[in-house]
N, C-alpha and C. Protein backbone atom coordinates (compact mmCIF):
# COMPACT_ATOMS: atom_id res chain seq x y z
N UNK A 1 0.83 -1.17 0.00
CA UNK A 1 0.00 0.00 0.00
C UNK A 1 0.89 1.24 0.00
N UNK A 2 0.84 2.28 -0.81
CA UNK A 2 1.53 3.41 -0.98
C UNK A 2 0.27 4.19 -0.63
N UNK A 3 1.25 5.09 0.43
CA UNK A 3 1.16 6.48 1.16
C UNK A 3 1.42 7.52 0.65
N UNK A 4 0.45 8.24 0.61
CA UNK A 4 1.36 9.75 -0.21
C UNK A 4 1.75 10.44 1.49
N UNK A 5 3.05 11.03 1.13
CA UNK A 5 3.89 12.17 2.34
C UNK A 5 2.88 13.32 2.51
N UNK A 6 2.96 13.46 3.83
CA UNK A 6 2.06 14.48 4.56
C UNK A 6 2.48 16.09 3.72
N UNK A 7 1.88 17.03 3.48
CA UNK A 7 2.12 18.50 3.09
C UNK A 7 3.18 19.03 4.00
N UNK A 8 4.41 19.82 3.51
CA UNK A 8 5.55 20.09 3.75
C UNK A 8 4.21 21.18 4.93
N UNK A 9 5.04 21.24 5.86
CA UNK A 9 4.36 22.53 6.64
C UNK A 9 5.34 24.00 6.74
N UNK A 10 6.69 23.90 6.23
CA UNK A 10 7.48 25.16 6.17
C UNK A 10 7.97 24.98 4.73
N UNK A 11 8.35 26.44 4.47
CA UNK A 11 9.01 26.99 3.14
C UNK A 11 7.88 27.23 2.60
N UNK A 12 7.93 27.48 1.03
CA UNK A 12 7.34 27.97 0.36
C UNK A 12 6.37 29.35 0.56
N UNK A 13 5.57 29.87 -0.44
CA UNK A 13 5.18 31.04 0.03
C UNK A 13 4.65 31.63 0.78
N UNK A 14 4.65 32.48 1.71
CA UNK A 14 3.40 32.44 2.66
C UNK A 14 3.04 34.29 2.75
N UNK A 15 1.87 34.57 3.03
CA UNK A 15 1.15 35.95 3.16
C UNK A 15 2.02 36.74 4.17
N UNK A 16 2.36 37.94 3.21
CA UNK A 16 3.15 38.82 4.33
C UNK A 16 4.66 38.38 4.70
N UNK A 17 5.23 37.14 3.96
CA UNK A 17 6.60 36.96 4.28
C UNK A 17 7.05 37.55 3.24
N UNK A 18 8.57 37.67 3.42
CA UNK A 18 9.46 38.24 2.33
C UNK A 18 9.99 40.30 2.60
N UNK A 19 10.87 40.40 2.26
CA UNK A 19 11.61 41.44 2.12
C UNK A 19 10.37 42.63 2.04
N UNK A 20 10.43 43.35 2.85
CA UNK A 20 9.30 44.61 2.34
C UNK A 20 9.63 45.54 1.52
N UNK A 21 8.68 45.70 1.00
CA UNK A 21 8.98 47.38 -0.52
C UNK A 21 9.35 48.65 0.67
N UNK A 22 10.49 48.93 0.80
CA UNK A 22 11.51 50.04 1.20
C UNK A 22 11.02 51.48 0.46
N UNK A 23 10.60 51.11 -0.84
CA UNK A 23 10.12 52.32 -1.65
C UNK A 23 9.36 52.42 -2.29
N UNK A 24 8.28 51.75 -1.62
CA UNK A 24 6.69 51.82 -2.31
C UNK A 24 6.44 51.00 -3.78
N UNK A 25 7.26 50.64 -4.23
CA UNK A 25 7.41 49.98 -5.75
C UNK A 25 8.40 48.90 -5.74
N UNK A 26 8.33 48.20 -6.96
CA UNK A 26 9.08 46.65 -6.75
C UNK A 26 10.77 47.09 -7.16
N UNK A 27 11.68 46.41 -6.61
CA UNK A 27 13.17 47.05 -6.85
C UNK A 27 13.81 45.60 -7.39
N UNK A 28 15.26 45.99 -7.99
CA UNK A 28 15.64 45.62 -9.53
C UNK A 28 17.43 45.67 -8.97
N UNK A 29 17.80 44.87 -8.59
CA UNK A 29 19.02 44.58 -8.66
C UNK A 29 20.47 45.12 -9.57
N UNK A 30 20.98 46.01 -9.41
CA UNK A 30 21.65 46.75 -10.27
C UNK A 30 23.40 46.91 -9.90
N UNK A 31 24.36 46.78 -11.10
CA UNK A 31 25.95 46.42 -10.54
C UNK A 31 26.12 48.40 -10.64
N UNK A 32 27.08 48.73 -9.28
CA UNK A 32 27.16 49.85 -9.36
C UNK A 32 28.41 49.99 -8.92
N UNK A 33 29.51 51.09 -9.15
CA UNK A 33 31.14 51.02 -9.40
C UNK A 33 30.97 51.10 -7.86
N UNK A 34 32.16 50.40 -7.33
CA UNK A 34 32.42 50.14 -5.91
C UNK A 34 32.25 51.55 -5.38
N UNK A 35 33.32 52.69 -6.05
CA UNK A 35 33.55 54.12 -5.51
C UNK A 35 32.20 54.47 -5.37
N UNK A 36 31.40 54.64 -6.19
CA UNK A 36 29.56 54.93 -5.54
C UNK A 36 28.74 54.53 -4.96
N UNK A 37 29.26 52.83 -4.29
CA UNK A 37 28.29 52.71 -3.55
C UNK A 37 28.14 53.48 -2.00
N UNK A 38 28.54 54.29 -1.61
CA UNK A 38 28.40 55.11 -0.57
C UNK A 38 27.16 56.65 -1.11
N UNK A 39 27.53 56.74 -2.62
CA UNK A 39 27.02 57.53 -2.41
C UNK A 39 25.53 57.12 -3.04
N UNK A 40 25.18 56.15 -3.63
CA UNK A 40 24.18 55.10 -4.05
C UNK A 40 23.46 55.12 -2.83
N UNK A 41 24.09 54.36 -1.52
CA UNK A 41 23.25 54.02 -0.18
C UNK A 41 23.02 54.90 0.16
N UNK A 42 23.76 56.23 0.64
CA UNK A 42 23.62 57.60 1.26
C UNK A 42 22.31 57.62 0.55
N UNK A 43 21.65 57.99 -0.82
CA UNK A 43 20.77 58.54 -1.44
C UNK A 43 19.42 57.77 -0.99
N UNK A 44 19.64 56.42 -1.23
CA UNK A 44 18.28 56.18 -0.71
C UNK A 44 18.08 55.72 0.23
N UNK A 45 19.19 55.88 1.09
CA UNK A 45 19.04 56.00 2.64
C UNK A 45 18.16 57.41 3.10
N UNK A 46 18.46 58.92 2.51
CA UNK A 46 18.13 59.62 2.40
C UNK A 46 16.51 59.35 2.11
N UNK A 47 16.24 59.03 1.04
CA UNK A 47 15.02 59.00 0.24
C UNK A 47 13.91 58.39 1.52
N UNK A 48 14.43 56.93 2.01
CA UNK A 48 13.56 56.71 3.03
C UNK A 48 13.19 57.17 4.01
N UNK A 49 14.33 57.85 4.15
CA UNK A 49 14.12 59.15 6.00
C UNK A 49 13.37 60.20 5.59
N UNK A 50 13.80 61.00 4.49
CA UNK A 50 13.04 62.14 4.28
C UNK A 50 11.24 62.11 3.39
N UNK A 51 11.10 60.75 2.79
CA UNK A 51 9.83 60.32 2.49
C UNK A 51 9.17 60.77 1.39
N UNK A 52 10.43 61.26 0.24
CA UNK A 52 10.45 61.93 -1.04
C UNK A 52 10.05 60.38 -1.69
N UNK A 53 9.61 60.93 -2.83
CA UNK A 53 9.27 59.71 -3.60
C UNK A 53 10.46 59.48 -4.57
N UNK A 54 10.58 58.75 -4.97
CA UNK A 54 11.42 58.64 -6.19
C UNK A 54 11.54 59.23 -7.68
N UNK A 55 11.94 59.54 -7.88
CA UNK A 55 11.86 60.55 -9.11
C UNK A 55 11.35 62.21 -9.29
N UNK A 56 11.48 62.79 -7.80
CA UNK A 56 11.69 63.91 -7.64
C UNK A 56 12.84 64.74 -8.56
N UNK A 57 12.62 66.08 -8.30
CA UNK A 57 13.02 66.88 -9.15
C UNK A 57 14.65 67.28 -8.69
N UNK A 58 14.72 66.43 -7.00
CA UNK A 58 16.65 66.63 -6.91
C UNK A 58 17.11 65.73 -6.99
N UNK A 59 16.60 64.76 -7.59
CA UNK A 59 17.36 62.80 -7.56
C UNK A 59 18.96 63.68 -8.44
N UNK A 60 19.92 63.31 -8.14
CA UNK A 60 20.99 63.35 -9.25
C UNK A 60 20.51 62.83 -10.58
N UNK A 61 21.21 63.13 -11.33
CA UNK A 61 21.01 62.59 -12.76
C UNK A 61 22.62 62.37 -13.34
N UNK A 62 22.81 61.43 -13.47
CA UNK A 62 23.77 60.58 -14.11
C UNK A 62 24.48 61.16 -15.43
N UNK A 63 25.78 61.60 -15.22
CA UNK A 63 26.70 62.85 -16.22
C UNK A 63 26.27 62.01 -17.70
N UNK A 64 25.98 60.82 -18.06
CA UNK A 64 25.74 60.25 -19.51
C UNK A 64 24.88 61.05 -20.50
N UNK A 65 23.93 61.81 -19.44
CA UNK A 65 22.87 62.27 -19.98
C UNK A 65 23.15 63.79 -20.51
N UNK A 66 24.39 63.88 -19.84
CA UNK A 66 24.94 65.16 -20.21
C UNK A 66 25.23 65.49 -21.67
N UNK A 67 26.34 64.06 -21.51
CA UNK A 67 27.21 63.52 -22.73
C UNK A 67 26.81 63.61 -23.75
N UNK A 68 25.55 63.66 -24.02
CA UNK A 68 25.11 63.02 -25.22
C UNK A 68 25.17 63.91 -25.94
N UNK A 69 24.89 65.17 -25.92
CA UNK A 69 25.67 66.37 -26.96
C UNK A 69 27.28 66.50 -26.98
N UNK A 70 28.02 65.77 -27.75
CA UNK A 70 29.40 65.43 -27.91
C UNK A 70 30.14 67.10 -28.31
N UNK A 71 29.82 67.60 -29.36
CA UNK A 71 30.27 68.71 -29.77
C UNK A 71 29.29 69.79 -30.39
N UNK A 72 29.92 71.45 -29.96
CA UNK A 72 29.17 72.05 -30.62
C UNK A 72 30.24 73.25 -31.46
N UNK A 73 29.32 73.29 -32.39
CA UNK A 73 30.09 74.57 -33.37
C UNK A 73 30.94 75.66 -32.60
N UNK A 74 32.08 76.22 -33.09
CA UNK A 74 33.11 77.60 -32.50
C UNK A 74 32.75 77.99 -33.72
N UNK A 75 31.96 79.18 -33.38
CA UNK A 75 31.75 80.21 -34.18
C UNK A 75 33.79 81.15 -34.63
N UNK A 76 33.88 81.46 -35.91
CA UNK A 76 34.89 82.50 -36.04
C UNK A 76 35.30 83.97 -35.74
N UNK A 77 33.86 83.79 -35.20
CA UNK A 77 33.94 85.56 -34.68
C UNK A 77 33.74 85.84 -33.19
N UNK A 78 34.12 86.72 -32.58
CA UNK A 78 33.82 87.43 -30.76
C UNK A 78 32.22 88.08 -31.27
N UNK A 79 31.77 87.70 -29.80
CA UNK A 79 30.49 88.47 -30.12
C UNK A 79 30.99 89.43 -28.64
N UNK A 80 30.82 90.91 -29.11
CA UNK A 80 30.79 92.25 -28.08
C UNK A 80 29.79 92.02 -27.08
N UNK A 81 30.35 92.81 -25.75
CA UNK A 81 29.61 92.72 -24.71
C UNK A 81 28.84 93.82 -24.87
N UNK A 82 29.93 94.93 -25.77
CA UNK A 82 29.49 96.36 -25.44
C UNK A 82 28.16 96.57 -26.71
N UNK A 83 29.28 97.47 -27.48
CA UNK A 83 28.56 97.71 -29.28
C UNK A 83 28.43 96.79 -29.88
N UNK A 84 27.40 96.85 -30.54
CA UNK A 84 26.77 95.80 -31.79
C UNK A 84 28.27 95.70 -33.21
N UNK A 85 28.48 94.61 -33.39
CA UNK A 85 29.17 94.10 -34.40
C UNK A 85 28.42 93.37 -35.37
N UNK A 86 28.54 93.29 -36.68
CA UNK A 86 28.02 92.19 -37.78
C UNK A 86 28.75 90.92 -37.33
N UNK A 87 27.94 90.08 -37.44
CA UNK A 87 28.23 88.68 -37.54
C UNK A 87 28.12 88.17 -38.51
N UNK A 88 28.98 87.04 -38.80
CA UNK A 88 28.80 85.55 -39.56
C UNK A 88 28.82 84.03 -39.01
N UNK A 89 28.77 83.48 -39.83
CA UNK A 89 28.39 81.73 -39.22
C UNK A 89 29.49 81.02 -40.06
N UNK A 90 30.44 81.46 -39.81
CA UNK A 90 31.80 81.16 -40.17
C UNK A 90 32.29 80.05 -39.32
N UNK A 91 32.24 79.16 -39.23
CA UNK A 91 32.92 77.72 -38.34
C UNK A 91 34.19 77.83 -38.70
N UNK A 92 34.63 78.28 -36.74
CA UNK A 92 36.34 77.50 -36.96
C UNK A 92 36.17 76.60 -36.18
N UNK A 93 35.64 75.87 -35.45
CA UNK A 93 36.23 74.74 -35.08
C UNK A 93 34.96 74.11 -33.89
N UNK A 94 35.42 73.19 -33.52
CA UNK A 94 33.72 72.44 -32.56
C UNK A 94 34.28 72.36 -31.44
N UNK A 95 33.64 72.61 -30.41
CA UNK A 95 34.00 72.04 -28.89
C UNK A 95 33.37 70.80 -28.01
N UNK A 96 33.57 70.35 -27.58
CA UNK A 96 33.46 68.59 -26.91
C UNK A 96 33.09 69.64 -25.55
N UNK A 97 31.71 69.71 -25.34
CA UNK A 97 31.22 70.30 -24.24
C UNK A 97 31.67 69.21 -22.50
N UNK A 98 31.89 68.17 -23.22
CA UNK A 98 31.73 66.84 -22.52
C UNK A 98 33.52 67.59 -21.29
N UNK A 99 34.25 67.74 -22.26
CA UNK A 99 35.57 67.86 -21.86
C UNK A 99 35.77 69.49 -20.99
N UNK A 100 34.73 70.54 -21.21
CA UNK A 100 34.66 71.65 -20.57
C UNK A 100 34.22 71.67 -18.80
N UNK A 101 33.26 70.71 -18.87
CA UNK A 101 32.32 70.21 -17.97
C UNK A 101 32.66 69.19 -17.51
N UNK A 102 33.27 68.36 -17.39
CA UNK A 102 33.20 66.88 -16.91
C UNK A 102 35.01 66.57 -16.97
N UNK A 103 35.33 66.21 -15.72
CA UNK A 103 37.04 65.80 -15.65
C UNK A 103 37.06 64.62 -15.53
N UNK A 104 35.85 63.63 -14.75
CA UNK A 104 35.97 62.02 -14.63
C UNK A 104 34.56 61.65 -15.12
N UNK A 105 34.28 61.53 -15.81
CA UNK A 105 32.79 60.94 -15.86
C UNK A 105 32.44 59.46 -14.81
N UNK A 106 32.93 59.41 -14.51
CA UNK A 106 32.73 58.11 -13.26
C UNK A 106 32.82 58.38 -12.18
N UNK A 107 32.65 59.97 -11.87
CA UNK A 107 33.05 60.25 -10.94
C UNK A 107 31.97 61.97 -11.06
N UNK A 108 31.18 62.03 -12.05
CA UNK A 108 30.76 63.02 -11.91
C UNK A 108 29.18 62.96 -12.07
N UNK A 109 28.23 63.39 -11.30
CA UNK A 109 26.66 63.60 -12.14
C UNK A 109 26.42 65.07 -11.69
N UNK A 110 24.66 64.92 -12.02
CA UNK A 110 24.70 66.12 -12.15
C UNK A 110 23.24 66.05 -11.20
N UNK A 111 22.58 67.64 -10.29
CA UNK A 111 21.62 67.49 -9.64
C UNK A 111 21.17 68.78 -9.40
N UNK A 112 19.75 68.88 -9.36
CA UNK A 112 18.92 70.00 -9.76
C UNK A 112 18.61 70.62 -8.27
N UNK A 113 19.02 72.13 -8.48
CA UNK A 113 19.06 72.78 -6.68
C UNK A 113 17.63 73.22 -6.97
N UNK A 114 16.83 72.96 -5.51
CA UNK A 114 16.00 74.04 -4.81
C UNK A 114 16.12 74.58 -3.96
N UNK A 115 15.97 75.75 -3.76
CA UNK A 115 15.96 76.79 -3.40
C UNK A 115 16.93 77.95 -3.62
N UNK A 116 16.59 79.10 -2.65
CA UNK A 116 17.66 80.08 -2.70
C UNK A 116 19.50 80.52 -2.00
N UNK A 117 19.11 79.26 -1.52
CA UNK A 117 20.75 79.76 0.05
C UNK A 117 22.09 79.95 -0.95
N UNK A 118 21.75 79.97 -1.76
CA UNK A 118 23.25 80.15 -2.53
C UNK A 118 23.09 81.16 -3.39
N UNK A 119 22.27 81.90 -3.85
CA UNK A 119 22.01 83.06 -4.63
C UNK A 119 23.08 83.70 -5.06
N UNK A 120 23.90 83.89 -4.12
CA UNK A 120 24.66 85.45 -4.33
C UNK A 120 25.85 84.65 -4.80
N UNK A 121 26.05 83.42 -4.56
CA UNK A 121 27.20 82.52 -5.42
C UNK A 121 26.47 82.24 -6.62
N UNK A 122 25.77 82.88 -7.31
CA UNK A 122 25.47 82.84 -8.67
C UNK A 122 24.35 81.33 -9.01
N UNK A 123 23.98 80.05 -7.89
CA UNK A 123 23.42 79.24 -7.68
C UNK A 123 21.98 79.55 -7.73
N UNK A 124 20.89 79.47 -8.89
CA UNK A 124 19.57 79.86 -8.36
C UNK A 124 18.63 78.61 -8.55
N UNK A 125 17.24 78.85 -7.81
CA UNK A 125 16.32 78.06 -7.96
C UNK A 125 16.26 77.08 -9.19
N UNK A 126 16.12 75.78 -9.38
CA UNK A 126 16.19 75.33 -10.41
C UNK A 126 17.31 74.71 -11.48
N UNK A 127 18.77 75.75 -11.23
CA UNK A 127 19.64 75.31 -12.01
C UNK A 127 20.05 73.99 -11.87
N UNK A 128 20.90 73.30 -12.70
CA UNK A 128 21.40 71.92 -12.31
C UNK A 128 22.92 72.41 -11.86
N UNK A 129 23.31 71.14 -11.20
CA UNK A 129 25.04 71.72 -10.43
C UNK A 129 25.96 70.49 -11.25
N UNK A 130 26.59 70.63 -11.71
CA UNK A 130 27.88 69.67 -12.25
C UNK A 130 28.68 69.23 -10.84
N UNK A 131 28.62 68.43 -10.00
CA UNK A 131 29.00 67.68 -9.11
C UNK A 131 30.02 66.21 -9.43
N UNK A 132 31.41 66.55 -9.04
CA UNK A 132 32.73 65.68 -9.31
C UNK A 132 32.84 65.16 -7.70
N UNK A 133 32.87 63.90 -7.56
CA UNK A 133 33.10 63.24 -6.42
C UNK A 133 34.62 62.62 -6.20
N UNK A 134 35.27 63.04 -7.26
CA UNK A 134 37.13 63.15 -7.45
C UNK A 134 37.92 63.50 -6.86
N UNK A 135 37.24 65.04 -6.66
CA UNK A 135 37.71 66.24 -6.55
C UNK A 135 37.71 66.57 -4.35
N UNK A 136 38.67 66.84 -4.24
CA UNK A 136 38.84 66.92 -2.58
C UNK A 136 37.81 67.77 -2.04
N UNK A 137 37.00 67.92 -0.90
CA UNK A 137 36.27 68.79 -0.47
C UNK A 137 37.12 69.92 0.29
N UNK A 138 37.45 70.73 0.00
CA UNK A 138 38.26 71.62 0.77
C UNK A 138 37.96 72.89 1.26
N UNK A 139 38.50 73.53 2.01
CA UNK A 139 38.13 74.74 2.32
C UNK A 139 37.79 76.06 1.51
N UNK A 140 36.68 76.39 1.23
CA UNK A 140 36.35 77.37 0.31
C UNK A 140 35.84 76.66 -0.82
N UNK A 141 35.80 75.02 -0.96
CA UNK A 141 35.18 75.20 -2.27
C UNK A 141 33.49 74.65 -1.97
N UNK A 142 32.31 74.84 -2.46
CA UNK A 142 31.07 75.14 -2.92
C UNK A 142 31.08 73.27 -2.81
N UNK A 143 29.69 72.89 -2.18
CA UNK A 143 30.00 71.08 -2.09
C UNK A 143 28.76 71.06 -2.38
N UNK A 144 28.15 69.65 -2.68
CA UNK A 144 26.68 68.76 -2.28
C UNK A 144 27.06 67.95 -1.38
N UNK A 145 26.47 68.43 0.33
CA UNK A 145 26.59 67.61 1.67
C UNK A 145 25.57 67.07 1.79
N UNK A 146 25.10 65.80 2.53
CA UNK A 146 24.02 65.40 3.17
C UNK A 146 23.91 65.79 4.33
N UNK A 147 23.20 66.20 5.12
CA UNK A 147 23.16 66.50 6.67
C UNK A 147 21.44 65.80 7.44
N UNK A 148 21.76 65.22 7.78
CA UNK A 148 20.56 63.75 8.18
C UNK A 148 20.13 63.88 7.44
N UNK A 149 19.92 63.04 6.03
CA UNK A 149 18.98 62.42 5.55
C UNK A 149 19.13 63.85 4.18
N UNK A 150 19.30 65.36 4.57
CA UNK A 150 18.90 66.24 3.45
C UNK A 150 20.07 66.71 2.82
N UNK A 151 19.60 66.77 1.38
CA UNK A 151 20.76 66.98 0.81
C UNK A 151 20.86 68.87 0.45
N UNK A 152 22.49 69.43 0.63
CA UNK A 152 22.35 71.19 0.68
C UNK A 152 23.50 71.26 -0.30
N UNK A 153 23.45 71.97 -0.69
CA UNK A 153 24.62 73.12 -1.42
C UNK A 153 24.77 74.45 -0.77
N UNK A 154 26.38 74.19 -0.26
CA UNK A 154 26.88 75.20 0.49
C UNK A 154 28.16 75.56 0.26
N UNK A 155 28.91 76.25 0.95
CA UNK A 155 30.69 76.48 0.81
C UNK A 155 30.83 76.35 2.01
N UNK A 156 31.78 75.39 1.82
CA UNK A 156 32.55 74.48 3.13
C UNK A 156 33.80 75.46 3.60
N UNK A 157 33.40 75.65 5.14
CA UNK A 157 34.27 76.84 5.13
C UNK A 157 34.99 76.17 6.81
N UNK A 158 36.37 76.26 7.03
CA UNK A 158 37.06 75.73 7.79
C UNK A 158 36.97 77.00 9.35
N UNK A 159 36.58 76.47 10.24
CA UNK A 159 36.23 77.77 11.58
C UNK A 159 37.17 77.32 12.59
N UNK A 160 37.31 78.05 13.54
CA UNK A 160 38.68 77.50 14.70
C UNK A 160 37.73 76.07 15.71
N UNK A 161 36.12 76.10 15.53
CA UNK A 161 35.77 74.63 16.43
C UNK A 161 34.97 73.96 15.22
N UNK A 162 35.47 74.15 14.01
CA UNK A 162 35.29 73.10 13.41
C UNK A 162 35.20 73.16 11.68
N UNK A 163 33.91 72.77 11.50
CA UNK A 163 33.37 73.23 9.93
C UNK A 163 32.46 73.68 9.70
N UNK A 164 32.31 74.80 8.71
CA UNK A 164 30.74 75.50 8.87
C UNK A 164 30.65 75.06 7.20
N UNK A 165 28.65 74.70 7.11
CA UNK A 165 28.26 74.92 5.22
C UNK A 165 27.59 76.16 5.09
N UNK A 166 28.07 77.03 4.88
CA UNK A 166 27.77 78.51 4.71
C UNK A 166 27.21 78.63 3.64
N UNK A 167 25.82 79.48 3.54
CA UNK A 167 24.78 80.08 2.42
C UNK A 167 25.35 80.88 2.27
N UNK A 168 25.47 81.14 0.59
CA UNK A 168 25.76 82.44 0.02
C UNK A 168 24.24 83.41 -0.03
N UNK A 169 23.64 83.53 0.88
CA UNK A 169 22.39 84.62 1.19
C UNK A 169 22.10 84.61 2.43
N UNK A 170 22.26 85.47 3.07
CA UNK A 170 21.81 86.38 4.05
C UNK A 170 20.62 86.10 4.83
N UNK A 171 19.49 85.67 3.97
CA UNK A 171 18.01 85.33 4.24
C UNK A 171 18.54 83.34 5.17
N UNK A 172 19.13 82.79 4.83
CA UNK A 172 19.64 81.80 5.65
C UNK A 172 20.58 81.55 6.75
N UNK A 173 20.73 80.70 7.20
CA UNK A 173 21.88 80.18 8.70
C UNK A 173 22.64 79.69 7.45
N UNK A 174 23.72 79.72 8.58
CA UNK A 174 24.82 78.66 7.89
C UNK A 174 24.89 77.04 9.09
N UNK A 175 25.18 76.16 8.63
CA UNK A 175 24.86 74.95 9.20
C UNK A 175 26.11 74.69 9.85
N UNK A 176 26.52 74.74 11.18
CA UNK A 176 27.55 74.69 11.81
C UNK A 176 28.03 73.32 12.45
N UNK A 177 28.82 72.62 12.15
CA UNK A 177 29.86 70.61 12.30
C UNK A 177 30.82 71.06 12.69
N UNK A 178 30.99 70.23 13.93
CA UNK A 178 31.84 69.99 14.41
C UNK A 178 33.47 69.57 14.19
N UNK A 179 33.01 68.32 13.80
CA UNK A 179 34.47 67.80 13.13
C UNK A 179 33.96 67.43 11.49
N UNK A 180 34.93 67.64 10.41
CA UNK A 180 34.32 66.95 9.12
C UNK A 180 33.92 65.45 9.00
N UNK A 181 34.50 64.56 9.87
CA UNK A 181 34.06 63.56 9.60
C UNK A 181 32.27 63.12 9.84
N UNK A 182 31.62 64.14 10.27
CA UNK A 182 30.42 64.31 10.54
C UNK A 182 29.58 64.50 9.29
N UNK A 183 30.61 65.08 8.55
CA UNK A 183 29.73 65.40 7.12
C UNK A 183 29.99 64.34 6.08
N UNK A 184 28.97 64.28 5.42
CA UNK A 184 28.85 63.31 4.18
C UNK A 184 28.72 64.19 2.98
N UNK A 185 30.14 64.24 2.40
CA UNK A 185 30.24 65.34 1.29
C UNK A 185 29.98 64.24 0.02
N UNK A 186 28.87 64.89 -0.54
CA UNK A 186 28.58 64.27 -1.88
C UNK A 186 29.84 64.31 -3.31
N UNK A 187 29.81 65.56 -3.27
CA UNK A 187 31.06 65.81 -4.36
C UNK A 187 31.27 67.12 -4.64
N UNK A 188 32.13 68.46 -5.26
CA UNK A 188 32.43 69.24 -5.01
C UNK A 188 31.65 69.88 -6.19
N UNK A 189 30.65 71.17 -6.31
CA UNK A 189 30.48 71.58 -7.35
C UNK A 189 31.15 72.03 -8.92
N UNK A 190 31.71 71.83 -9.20
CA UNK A 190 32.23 72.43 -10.49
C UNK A 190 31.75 73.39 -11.74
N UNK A 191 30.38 73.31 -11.87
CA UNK A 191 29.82 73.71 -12.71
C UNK A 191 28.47 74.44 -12.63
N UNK A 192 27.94 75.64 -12.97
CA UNK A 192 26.04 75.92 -12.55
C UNK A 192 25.86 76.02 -14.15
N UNK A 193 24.72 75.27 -14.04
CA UNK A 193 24.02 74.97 -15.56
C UNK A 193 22.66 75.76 -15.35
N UNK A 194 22.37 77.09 -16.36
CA UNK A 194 21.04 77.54 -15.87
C UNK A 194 20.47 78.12 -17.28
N UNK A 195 19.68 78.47 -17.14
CA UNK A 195 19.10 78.59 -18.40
C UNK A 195 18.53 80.31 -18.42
N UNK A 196 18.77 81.07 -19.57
CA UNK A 196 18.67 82.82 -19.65
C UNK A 196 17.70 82.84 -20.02
């Protein structure tokens, strides 16, 4: 006489087991260069604390997207700041915007500021920032920090008890650290991309 085996009573699927959605939607396994994964986790470590959704308007955006305009026309002529001159469309030569803007591409993206705290450093609402994570964070130069969970653009400025991220406007504080190792410097600005 054959017996069939009793129903396994563990494993297989069960209601409510398994890994929970971290970000409201199903997630996708992805190889990312060793040097970024700090700043990969930082971000949506961020994303979960602060309760932004994904695909907000300051996610970084990835320098490729930059790239993709390789070269543009060098006009042969100066155009005046002052008096009006005649022009022509005389091509001397093309520029690789890629190479003006960008020193490591593996090392650089790019991310869209809100608000005003940087104004008077020429930084306004909206622009995108050319951000190099290469490049040393040093005293006096303009960074993307995280500070719990939020991400700022400031100038990292060296004080006798510690480090300050100083707004270039008046209408803000400047965010005052202790020691730098407190800060999580994203990467150093290099570039403001804005539109006239």
């Amino acid at each position: 006489m054959q017996t069939e085996s009793p129903k396994p009573r563990h494993g297989g699927t069960r209601q409510g087991a398994g890994r929970k959605a971290a970000y409201g939607e199903p997630t996708k396994t992805v190889r990312v260069p060793q040097s970024l994964v700090p700043v990969v986790v930082g971000y949506l470590d961020g994303l979960k604390r602060s309760g932004h959704a994904i695909g907000e308007t300051t996610r970084p955006r990835p320098i490729a997207a930059l790239r993709a305009v390789n070269a543009v026309a060098v006009l042969g002529r100066r155009v005046r700041a002052g008096e009006p001159t005649a022009g022509d469309d005389y091509q001397e030569d093309t520029v690789d915007l890629g190479k003006h803007l960008v020193r490591d591409p593996s090392c650089t993206f790019v991310i869209k500021v809100a608000g005003l705290s940087m104004r008077d450093a020429g930084i306004a609402d909206g622009d995108e920032l050319v951000v190099d994570r290469g490049l040393g964070a040093e005293d006096g130069r303009i960074v993307v920090a995280d500070i719990d969970g939020e991400l700022t653009v400031k100038r990292l400025k060296r004080t006798a008890t510690g480090w300050l991220l100083q707004a270039a406007n008046p209408d803000f504080a400047d965010i005052c650290v202790e020691s730098k190792s407190e800060l999580n410097i994203w990467g150093v600005v290099t570039c403001v991309l804005h539109a006239v």
